[in-house]
N, C-alpha and C. Protein backbone atom coordinates (compact mmCIF):
# COMPACT_ATOMS: atom_id res chain seq x y z
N UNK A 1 -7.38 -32.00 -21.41
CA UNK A 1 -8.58 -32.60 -21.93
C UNK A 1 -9.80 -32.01 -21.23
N UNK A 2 -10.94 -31.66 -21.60
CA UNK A 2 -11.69 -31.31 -21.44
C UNK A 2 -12.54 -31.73 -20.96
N UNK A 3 -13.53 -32.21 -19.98
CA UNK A 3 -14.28 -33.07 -19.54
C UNK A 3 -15.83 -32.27 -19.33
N UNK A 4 -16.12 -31.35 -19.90
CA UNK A 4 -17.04 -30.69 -19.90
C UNK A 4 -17.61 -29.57 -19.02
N UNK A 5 -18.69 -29.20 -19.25
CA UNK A 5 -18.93 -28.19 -18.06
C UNK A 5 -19.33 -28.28 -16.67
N UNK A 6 -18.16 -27.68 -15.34
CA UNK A 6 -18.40 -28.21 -13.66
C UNK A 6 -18.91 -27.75 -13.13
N UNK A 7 -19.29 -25.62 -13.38
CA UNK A 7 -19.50 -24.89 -12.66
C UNK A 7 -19.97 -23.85 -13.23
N UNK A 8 -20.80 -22.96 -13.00
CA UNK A 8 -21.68 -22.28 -13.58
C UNK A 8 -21.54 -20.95 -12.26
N UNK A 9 -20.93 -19.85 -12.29
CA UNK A 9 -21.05 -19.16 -11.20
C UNK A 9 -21.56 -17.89 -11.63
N UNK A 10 -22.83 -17.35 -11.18
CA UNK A 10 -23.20 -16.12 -11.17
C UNK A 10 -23.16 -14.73 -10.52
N UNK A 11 -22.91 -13.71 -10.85
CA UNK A 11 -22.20 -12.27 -9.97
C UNK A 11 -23.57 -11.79 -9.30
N UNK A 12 -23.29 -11.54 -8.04
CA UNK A 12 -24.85 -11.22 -7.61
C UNK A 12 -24.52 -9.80 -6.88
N UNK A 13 -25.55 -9.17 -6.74
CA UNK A 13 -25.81 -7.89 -5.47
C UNK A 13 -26.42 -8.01 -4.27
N UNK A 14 -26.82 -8.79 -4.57
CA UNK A 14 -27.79 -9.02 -3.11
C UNK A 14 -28.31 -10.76 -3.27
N UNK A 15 -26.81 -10.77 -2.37
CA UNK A 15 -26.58 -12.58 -2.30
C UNK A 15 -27.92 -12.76 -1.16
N UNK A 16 -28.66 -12.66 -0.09
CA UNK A 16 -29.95 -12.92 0.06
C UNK A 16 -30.86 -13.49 -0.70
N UNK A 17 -30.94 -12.12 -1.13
CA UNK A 17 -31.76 -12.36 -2.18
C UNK A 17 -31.84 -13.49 -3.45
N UNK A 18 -30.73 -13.71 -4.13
CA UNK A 18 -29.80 -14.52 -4.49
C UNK A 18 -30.32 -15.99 -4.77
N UNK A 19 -29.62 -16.24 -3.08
CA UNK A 19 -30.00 -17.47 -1.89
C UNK A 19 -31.56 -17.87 -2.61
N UNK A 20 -32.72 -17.16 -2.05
CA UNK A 20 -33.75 -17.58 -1.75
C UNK A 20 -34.34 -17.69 -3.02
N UNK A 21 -33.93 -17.22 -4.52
CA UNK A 21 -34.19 -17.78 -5.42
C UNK A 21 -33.47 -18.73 -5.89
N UNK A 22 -32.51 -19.19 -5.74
CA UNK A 22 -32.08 -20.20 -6.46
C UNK A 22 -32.31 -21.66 -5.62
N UNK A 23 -32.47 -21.11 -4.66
CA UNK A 23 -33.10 -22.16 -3.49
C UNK A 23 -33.95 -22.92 -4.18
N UNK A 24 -35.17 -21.93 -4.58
CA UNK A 24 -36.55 -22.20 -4.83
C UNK A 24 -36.59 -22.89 -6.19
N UNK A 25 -35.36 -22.00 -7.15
CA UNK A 25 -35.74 -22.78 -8.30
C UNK A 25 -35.13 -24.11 -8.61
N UNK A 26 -33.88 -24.10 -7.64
CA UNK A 26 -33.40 -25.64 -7.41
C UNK A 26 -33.58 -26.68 -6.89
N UNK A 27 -34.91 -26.17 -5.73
CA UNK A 27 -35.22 -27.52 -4.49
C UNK A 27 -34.23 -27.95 -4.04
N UNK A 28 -32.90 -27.10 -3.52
CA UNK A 28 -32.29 -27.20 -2.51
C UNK A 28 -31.69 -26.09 -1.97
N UNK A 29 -31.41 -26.61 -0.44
CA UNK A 29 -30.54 -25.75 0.18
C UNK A 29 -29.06 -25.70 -0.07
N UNK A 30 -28.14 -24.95 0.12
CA UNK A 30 -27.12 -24.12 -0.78
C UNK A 30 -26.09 -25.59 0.07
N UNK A 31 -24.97 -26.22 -0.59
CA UNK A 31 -24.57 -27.27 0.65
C UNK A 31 -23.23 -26.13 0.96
N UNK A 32 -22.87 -25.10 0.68
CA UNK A 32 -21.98 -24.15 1.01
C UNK A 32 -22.41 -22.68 0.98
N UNK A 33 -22.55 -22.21 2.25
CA UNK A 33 -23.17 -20.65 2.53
C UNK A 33 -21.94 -19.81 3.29
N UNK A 34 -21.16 -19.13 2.79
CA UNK A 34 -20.75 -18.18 3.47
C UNK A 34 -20.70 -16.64 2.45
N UNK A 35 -20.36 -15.55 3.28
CA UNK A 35 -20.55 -14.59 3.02
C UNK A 35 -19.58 -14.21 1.70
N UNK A 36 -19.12 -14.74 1.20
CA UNK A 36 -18.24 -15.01 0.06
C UNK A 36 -18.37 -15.28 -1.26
N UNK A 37 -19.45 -16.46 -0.83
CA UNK A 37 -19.82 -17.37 -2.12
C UNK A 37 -21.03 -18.47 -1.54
N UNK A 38 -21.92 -18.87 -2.20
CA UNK A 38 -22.99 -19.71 -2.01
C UNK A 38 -23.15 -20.36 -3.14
N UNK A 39 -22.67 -22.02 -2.78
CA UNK A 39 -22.48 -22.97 -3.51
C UNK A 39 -23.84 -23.98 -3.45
N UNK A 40 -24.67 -24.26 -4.65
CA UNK A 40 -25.56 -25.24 -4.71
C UNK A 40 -24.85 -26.57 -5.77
N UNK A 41 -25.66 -27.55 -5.34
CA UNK A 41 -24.89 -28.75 -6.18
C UNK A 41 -26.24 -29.20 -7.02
N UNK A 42 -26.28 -29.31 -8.06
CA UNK A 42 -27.03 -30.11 -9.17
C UNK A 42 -26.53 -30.97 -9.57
N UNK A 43 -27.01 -32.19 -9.66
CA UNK A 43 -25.92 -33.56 -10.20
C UNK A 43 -24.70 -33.25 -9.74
N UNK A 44 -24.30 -33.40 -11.26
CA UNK A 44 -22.32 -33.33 -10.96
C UNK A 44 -21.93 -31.56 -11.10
N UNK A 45 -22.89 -31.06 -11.17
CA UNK A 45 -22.77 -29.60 -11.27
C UNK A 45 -22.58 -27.94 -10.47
N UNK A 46 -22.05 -27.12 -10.46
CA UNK A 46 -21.87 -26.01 -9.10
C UNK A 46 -22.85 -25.02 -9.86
N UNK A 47 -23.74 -24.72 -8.81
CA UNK A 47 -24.29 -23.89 -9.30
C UNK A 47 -23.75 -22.10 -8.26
N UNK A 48 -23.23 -21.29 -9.23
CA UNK A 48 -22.20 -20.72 -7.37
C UNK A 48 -22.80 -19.05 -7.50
N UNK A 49 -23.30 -18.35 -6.41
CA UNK A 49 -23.12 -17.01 -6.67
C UNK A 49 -22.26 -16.48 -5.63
N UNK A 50 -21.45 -15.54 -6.79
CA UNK A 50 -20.36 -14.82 -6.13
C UNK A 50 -21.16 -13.12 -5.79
N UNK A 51 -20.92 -12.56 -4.57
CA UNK A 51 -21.36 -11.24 -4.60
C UNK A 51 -20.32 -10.51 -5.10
N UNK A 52 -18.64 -10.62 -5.00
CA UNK A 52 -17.89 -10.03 -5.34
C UNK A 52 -17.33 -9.92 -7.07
N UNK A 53 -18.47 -10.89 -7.36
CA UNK A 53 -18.34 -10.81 -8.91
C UNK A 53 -18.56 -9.60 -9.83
N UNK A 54 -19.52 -8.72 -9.71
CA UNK A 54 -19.24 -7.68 -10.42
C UNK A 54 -17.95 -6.37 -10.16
N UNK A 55 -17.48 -6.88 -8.94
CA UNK A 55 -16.28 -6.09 -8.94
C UNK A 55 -15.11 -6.65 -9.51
N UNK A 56 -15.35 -8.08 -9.67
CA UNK A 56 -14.01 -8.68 -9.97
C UNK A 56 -14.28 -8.80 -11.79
N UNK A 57 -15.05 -7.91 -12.20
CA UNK A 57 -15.55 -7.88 -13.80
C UNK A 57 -16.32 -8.77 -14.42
N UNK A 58 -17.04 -9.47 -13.20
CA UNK A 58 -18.13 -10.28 -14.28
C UNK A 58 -19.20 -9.67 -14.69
N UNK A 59 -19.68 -9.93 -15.87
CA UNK A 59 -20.37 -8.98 -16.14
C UNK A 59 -21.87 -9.74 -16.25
N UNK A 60 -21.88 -11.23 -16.53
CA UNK A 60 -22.38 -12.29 -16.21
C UNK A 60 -22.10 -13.51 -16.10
N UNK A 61 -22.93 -14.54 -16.09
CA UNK A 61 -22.45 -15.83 -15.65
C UNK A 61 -21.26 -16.59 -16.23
N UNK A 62 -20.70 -17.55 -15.35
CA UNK A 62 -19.81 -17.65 -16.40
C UNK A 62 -19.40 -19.06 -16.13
N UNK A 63 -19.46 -20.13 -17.34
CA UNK A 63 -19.41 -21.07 -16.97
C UNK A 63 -18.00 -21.81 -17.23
N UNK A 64 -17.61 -22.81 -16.14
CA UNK A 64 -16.48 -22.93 -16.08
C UNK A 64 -16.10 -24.40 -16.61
N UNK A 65 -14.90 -24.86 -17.88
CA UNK A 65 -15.15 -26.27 -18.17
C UNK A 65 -14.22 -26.79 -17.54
N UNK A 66 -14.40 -27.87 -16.86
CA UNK A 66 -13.42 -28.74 -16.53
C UNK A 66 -12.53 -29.86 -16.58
N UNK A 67 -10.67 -29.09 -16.72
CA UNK A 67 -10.14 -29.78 -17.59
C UNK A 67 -8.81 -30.01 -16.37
N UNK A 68 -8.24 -31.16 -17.31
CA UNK A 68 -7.41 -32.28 -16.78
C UNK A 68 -6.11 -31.68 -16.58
N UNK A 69 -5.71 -30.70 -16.78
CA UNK A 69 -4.39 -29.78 -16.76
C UNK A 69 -4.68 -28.25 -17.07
N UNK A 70 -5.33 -27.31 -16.02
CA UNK A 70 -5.46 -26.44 -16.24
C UNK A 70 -4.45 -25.25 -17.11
N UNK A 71 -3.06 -25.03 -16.92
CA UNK A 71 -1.42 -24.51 -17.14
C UNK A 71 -1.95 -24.86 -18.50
N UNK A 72 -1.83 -26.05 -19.24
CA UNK A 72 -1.98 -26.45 -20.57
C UNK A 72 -2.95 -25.49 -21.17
N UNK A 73 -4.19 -25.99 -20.60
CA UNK A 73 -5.50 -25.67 -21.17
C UNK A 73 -5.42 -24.23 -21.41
N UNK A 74 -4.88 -23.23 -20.40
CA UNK A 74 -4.84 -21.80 -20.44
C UNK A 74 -3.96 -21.35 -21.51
N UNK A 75 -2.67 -22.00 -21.29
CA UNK A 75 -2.13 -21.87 -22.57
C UNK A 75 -2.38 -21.99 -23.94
N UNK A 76 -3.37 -22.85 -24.13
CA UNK A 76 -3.86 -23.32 -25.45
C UNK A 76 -5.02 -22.47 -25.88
N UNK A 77 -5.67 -21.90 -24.85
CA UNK A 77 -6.55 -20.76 -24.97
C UNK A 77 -5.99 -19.77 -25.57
N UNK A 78 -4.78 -19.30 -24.74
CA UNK A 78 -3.87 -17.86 -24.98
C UNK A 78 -3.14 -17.94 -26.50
N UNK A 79 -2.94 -19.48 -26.69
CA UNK A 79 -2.40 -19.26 -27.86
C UNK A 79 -3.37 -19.49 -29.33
N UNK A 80 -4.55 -19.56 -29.10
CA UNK A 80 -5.65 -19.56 -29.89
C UNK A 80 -6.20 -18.53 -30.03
N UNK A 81 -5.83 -17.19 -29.22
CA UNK A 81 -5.89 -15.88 -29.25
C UNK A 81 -7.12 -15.17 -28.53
N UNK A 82 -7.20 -15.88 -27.53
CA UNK A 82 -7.89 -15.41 -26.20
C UNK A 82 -7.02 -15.16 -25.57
N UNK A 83 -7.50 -13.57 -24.32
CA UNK A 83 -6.93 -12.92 -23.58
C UNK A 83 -7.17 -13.30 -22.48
N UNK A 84 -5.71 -13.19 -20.99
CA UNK A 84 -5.63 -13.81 -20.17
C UNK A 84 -7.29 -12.93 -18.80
N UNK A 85 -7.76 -13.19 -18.33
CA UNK A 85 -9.07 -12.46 -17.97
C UNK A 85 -8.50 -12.50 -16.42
N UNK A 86 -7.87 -14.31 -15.66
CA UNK A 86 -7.72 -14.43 -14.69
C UNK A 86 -6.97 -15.53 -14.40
N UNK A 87 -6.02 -15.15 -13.81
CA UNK A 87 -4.73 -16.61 -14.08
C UNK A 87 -4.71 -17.46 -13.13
N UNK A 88 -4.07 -18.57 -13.26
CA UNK A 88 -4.72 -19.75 -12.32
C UNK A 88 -4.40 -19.41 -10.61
N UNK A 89 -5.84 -19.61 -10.08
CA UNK A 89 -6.13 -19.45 -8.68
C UNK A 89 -6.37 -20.71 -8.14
N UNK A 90 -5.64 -20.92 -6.82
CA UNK A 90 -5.91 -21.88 -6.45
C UNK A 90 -7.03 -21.32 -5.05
N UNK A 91 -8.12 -22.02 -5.48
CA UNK A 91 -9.27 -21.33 -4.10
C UNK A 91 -9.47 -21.82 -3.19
N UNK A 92 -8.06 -23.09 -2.67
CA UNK A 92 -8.30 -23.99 -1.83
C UNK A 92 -8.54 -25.55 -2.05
N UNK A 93 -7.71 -26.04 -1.13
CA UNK A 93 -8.18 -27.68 -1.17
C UNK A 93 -7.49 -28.11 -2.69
N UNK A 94 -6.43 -27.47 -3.43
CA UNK A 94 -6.14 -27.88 -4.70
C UNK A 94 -7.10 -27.53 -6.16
N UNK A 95 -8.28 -26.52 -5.47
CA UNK A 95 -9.04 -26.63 -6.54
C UNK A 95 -8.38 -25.03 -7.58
N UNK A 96 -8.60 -25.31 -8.81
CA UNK A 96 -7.73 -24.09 -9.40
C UNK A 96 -8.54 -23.93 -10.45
N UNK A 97 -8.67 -22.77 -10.82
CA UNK A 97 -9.93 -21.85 -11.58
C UNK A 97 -9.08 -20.52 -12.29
N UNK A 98 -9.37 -20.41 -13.17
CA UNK A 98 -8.99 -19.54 -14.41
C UNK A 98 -9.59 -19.43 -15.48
N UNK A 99 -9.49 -18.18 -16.09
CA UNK A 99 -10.52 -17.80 -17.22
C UNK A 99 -9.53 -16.34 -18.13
N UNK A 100 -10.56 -16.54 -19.43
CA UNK A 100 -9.88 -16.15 -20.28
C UNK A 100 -11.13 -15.33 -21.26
N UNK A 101 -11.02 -14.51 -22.08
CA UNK A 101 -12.15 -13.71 -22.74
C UNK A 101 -11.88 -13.80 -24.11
N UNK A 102 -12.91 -14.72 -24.99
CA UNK A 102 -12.85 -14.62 -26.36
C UNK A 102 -12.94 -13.26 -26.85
N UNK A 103 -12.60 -13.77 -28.43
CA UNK A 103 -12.69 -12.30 -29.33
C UNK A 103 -13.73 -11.67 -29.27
N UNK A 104 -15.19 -12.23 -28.38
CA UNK A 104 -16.78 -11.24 -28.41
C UNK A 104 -16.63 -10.88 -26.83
N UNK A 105 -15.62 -11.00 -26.25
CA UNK A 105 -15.06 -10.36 -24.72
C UNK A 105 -15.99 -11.45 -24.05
N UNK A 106 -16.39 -12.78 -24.37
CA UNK A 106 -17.56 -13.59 -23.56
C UNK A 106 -16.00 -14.35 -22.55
N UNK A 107 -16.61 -14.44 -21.56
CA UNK A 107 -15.35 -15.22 -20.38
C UNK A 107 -15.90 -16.52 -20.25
N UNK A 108 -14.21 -17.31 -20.48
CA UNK A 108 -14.68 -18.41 -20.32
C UNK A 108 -13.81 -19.05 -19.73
N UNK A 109 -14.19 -19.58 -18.32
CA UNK A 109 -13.60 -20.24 -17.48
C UNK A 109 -13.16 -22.26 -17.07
N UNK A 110 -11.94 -21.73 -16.67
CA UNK A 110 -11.46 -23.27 -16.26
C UNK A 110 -11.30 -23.57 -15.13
N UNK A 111 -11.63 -24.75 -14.83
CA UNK A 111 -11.59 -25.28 -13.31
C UNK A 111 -10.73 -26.99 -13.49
N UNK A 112 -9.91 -27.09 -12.67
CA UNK A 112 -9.18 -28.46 -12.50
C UNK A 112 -9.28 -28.79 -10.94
N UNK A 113 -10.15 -29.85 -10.47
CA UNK A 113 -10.62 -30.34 -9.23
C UNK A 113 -9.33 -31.02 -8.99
N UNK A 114 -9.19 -30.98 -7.07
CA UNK A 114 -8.38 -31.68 -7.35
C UNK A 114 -8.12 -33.03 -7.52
């Protein structure tokens, strides 16, 4: 089941740089900074930039919906005839993230909290 959109993560080059705009345009400080990933929170929302994202093929943002059985959900993607992009990762703490690329190659990602 689908519970809508959790996470919104953008591929950056120069996570600094990054940082100090989204800072500004969010009125907050990031509540997760490491050299990895820099996580801001909006409401119930992630706002995340990855620097390693354009190597890992993002090509842009990509927002992630979050659903109640990820395994299912991917499957139901794959069998609706979207291609597998990135199979379920667990990035810690139970949290698991996967994504998949419609027929216009747009990626579209899943996240199941734990």
């Amino acid at each position: 089941m689908v519970q809508g959109i959790k996470s919104t993560i953008y591929p950056v080059k120069n996570l600094t740089q990054a940082k100090a705009l989204y800072s500004k345009l969010l009125g907050a400080e990031p509540y997760f900074d490491e050299p990895f990933y820099v996580g801001f929170k909006v409401g119930d929302q992630e706002i995340g930039l990855d620097p390693s994202g354009h190597h890992e093929g993002m090509t842009g943002p990509v927002s992630y919906w979050q659903v109640s059985d990820i395994k299912e959900s991917l499957q139901l993607c794959l069998h609706s005839g979207a291609r597998a992009n990135q199979d379920v990762k667990d990035m810690g703490g139970g949290l698991l993230m996967a994504s998949v690329k419609d027929a216009d190659e747009n990626i579209v990602g899943l996240i199941q909290l734990p």
